[in-house]
Protein backbone atom coordinates (compact mmCIF):
# COMPACT_ATOMS: atom_id res chain seq x y z
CA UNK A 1 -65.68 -45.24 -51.49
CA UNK A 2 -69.64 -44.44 -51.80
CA UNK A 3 -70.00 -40.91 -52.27
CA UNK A 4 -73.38 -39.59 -51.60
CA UNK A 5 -75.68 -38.02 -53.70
CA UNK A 6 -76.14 -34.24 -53.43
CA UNK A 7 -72.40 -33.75 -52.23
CA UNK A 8 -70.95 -30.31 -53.36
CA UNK A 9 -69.09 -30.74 -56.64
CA UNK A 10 -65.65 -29.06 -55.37
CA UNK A 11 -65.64 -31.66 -52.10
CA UNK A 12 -66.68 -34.44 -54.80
CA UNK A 13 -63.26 -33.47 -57.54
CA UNK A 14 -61.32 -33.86 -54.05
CA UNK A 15 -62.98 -37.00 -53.37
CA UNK A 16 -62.52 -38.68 -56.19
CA UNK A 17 -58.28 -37.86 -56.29
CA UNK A 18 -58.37 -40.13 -52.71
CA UNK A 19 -59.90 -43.34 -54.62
CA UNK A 20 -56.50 -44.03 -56.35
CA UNK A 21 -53.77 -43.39 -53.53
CA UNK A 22 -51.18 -45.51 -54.18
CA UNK A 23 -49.22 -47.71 -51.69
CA UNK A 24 -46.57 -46.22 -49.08
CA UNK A 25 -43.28 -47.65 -49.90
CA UNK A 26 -41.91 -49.96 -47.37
CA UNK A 27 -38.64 -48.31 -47.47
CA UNK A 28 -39.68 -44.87 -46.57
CA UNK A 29 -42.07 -46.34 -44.00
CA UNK A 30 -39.11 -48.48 -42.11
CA UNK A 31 -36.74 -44.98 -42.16
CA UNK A 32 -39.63 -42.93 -40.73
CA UNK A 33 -40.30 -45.59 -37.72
CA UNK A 34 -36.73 -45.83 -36.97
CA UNK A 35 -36.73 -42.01 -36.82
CA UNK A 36 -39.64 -42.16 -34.58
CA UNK A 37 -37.70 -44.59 -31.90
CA UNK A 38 -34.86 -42.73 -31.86
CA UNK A 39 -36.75 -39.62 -30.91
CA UNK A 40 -38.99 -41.30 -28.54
CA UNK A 41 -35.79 -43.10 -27.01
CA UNK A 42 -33.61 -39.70 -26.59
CA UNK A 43 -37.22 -38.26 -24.74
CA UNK A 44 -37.44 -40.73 -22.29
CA UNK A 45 -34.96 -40.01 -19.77
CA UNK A 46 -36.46 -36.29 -19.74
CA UNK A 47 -40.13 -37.99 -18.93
CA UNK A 48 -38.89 -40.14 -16.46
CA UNK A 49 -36.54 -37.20 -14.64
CA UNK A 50 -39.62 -35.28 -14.82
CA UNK A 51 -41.67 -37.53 -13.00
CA UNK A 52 -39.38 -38.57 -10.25
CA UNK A 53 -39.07 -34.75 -9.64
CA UNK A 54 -43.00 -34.79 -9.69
CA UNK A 55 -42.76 -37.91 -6.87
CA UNK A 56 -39.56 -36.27 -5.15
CA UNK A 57 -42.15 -32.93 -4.24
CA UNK A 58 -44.97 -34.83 -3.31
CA UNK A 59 -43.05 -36.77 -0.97
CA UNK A 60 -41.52 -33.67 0.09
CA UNK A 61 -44.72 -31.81 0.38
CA UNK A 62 -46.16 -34.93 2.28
CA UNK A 63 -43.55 -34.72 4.85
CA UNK A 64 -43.39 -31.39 5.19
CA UNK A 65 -47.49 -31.12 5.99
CA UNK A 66 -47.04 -34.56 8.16
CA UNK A 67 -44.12 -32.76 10.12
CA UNK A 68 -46.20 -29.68 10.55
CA UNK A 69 -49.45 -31.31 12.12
CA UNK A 70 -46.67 -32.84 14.22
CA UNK A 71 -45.42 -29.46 15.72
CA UNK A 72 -48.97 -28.05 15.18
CA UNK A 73 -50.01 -30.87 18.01
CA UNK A 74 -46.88 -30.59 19.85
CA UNK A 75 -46.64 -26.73 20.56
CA UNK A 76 -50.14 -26.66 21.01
CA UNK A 77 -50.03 -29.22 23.29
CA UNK A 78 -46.69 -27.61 24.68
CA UNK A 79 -48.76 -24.07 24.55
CA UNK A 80 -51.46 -25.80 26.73
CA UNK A 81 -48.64 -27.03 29.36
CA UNK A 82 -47.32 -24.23 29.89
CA UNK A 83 -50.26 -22.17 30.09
CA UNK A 84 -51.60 -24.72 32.85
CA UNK A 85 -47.98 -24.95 34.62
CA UNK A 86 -48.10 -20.59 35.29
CA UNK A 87 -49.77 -21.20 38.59
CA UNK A 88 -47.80 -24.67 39.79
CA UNK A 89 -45.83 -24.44 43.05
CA UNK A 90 -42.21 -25.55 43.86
CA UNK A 91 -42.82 -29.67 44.16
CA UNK A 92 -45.74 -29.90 42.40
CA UNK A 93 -46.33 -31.72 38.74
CA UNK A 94 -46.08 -28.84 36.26
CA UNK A 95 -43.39 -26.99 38.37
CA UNK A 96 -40.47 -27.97 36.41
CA UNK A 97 -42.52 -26.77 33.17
CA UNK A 98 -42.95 -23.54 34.46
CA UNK A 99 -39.63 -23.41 35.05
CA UNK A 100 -38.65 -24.95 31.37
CA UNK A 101 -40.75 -22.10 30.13
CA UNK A 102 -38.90 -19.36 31.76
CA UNK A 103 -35.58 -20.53 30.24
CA UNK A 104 -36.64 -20.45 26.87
CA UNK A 105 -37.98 -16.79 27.06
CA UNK A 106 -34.76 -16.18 28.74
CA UNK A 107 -33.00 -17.94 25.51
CA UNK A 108 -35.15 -16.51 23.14
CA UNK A 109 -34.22 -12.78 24.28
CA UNK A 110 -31.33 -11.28 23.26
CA UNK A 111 -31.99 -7.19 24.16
CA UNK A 112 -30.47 -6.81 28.18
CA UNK A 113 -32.44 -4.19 28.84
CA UNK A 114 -35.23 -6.99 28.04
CA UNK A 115 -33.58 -9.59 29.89
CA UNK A 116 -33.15 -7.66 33.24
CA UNK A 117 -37.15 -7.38 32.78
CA UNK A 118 -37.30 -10.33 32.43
CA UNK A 119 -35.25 -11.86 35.93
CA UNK A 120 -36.45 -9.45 37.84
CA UNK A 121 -40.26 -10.39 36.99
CA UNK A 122 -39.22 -14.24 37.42
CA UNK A 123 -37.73 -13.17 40.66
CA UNK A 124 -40.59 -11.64 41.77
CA UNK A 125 -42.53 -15.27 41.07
CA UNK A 126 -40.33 -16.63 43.20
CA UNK A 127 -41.40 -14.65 46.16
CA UNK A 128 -44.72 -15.20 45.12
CA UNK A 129 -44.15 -18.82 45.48
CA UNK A 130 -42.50 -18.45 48.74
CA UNK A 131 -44.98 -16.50 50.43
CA UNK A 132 -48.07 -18.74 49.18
CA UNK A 133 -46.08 -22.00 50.17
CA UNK A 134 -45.90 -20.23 53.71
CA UNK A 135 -49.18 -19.50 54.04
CA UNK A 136 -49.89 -23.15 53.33
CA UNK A 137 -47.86 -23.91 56.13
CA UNK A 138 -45.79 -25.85 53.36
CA UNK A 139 -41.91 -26.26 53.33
CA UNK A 140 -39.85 -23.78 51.27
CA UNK A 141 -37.54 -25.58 49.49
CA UNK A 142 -34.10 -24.20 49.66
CA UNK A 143 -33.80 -24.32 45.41
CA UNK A 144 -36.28 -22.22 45.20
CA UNK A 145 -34.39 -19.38 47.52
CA UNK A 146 -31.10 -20.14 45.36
CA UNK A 147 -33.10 -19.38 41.75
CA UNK A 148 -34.83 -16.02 43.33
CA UNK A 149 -31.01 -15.08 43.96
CA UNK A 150 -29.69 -15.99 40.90
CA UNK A 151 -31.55 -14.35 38.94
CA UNK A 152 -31.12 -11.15 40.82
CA UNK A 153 -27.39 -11.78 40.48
CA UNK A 154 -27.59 -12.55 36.75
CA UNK A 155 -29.78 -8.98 35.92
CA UNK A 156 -27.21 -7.01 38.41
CA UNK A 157 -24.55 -8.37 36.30
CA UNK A 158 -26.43 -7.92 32.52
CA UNK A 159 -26.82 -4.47 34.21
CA UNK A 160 -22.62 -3.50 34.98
CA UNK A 161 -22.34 -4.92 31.46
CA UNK A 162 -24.39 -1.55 29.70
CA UNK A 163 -22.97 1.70 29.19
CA UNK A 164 -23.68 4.35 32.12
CA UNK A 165 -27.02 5.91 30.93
CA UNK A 166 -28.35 2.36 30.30
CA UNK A 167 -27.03 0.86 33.41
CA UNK A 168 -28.69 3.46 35.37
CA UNK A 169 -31.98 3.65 33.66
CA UNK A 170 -31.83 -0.61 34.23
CA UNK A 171 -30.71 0.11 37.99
CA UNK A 172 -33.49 2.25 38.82
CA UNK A 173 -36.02 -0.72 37.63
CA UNK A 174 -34.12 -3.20 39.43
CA UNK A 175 -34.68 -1.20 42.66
CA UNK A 176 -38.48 -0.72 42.30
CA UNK A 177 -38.60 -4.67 41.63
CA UNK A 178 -36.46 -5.00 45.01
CA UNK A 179 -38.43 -2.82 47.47
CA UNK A 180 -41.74 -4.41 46.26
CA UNK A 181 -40.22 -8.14 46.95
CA UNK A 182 -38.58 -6.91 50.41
CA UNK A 183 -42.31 -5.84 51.39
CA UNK A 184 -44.19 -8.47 50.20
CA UNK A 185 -42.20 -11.11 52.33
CA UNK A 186 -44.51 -13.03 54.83
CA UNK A 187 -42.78 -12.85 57.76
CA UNK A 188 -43.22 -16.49 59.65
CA UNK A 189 -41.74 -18.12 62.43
CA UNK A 190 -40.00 -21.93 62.05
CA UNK A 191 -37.70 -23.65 59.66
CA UNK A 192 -39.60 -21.90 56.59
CA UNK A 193 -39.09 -18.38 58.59
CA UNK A 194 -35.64 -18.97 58.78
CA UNK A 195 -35.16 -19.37 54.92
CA UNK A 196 -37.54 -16.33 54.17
CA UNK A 197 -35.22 -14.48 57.03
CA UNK A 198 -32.15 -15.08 55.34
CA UNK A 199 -33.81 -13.99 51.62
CA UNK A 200 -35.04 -11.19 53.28
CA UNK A 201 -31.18 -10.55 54.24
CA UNK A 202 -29.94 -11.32 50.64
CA UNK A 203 -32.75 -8.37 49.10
CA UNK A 204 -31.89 -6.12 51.56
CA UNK A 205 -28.48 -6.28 50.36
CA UNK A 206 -29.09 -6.63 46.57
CA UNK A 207 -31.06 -3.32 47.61
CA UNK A 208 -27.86 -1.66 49.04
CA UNK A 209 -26.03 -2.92 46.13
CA UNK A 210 -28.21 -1.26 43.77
CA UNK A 211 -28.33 2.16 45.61
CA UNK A 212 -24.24 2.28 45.43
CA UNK A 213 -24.06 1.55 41.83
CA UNK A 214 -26.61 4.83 40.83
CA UNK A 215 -24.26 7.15 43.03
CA UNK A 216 -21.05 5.00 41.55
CA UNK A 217 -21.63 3.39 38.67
CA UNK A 218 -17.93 2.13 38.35
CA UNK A 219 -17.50 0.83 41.66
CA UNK A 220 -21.05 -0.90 40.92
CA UNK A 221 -18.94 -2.89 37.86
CA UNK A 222 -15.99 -3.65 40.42
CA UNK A 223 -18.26 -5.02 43.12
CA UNK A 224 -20.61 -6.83 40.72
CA UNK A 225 -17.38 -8.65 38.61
CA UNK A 226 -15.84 -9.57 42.06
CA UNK A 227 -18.66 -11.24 43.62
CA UNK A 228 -19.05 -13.23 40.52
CA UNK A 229 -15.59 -14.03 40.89
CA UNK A 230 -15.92 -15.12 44.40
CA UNK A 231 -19.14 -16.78 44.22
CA UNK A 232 -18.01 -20.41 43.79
CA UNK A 233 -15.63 -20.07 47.01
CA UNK A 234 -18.13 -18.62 49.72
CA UNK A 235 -21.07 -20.23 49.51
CA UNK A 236 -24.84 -18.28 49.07
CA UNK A 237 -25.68 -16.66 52.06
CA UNK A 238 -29.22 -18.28 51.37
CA UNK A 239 -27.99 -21.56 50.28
CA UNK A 240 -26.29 -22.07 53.66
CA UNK A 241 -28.26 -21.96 56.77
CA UNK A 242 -26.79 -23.33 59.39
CA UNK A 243 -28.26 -23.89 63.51
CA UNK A 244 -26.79 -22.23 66.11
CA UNK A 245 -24.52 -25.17 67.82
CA UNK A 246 -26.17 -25.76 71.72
CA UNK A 247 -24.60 -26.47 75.11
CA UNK A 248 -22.44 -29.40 74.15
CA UNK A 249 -22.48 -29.62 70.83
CA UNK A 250 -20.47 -28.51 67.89
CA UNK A 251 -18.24 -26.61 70.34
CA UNK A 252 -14.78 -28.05 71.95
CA UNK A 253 -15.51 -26.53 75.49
CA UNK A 254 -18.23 -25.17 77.45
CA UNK A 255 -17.94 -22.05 79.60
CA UNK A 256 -16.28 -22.79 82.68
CA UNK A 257 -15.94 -26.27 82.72
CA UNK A 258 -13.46 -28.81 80.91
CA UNK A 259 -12.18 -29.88 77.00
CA UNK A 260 -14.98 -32.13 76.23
CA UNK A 261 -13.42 -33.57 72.86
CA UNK A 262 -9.76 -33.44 74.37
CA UNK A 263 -10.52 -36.59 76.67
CA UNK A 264 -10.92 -37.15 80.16
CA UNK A 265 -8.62 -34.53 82.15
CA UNK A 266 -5.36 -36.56 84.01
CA UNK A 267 -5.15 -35.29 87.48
CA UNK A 268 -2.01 -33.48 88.12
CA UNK A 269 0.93 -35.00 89.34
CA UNK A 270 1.80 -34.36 93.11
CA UNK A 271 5.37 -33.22 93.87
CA UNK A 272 6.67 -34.53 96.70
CA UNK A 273 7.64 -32.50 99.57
CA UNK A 274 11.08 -32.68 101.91
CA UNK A 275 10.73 -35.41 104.24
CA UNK A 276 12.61 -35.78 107.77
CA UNK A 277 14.51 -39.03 107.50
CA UNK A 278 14.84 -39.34 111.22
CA UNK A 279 10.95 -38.70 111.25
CA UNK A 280 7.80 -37.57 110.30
CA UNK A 281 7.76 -34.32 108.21
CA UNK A 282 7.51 -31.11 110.52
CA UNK A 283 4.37 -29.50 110.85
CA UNK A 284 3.42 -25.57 111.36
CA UNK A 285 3.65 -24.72 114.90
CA UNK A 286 6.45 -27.07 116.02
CA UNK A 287 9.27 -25.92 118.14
CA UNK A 288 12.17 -26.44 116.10
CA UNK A 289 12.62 -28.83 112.52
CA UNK A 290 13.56 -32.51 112.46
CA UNK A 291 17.06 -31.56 110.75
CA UNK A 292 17.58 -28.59 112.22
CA UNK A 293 21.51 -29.57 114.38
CA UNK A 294 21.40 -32.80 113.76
CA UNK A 295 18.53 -32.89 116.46
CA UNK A 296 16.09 -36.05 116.69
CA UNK A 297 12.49 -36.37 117.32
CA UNK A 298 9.75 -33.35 117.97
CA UNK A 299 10.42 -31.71 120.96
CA UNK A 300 7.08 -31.87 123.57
């Protein structure tokens, strides 16, 4: 080793002790690379855990942001929907979305107080619906009737189900809701009047309902229970609208005149009448009868 000139004497003395190092023994060297692999070869499995943790949470981190802009598109998408379905009428494209959407706020709630809120403002959507799809001159369909019913039914019966102070406090809302949907009815004439006259009926009703249950709440709970019970045998009083039957039809009979399903009528049997056997039956006026004494013909 060339040590330069001007060097500090110390650093030079500790120079000079590196020019005669002697040789590692081969022994020693072999022991302390065999030392080294074992070491290196009990680490490994550690590293490689480590790193297929390291892969395992990027992939999972991956998916998870992936999945996110999914439902990020989706909703938003979904949000966008719904928010164009709010004005859609009964048999148009969006409709059943609107409809969807209601549902799931329905699902989502769990308070009754908030529930009966929220039927009684879908019910009065309904009517909305009706009375804009009659002054289109549009047909009502007869679904649409049924939901605005059952939904009425279903926050009447969420109602029975509170305690008294709750169930009053719920009843008294439910009647505001009512009396504003009774008025706001278009009244029409034709098929379409006939379905808003028979859901004008069913309010009017639900109204009546409503007024017994805040002067009796307990025979509210009785009447509400038993025409849940009964609901599946009579049929909906809006549901089922049914023409008057005309002059020969639906009807066995008319007024005054014959069975018209019963066939055609057998004219009745005459019974025959005594008959002279020495000549022609008597008639009024005659002077005596044909078999009257064992007397012949008709005296002149």
């Amino acid at each position: 080793m060339t040590v330069s000139k001007g060097l500090n004497p110390q650093l030079e003395k500790q120079l000079d002790r590196l020019k005669t190092i002697p040789a590692r023994d081969p022994q020693t060297a072999a022991q302390g690379r065999a030392r080294f692999l074992t070491e290196a070869a009990a680490f490994r499995p550690a590293l490689v855990q480590k790193e297929r943790t390291v892969v395992s949470r990027r992939f999972v981190w991956k998916f998870a942001l992936a999945a996110l802009a999914a439902l990020v598109l989706f909703f938003g998408s979904s949000v966008g929907a719904a928010f164009a379905a709010r004005g859609a009428l009964p048999g148009e494209t969006l409709y059943p979305v609107k409809l969807i959407c209601e549902d799931l706020r329905l699902g989502f709630t769990g308070d009754p107080q908030v529930r009966i809120d929220l039927l009684m403002q879908f019910s009065a959507v309904r009517v909305s619906e009706m009375n804009q799809l009659a002054e289109q001159s549009n047909a009502i369909p007869a679904e649409t009737a049924e939901r605005l019913e059952s939904q009425i039914q279903q926050a009447l019966k969420l109602a029975a189900g509170l305690v008294d102070k709750d169930m009053l406090a719920a009843l008294t809302r439910i009647r505001t809701q009512l009396e504003v949907q009774v008025l706001s009815l278009t009244q029409i004439s034709g098929e379409a009047g006939d379905l808003i006259l028979q859901t004008h009926l069913m309010l009017q009703e639900r109204l009546r309902l409503v007024d017994e249950g805040l002067a009796d709440p307990e025979a509210f709970r009785t009447q509400v229970h038993y025409s849940q019970d009964s609901e599946a045998a009579s049929p909906s009083p809006v549901s089922s609208i049914t023409p008057e039957p005309t002059a020969g039809q639906g009807s066995n009979s008319t007024p005054g005149g014959p069975d018209q399903t019963s066939g055609p009528q057998q004219p009745p049997e005459k019974t025959p009448g005594p008959t002279n056997e020495s000549g022609p039956p008597a008639t009024p006026g005659d002077g005596g009868s044909g078999n009257d004494g064992g007397s012949g013909g008709n005296q002149p």
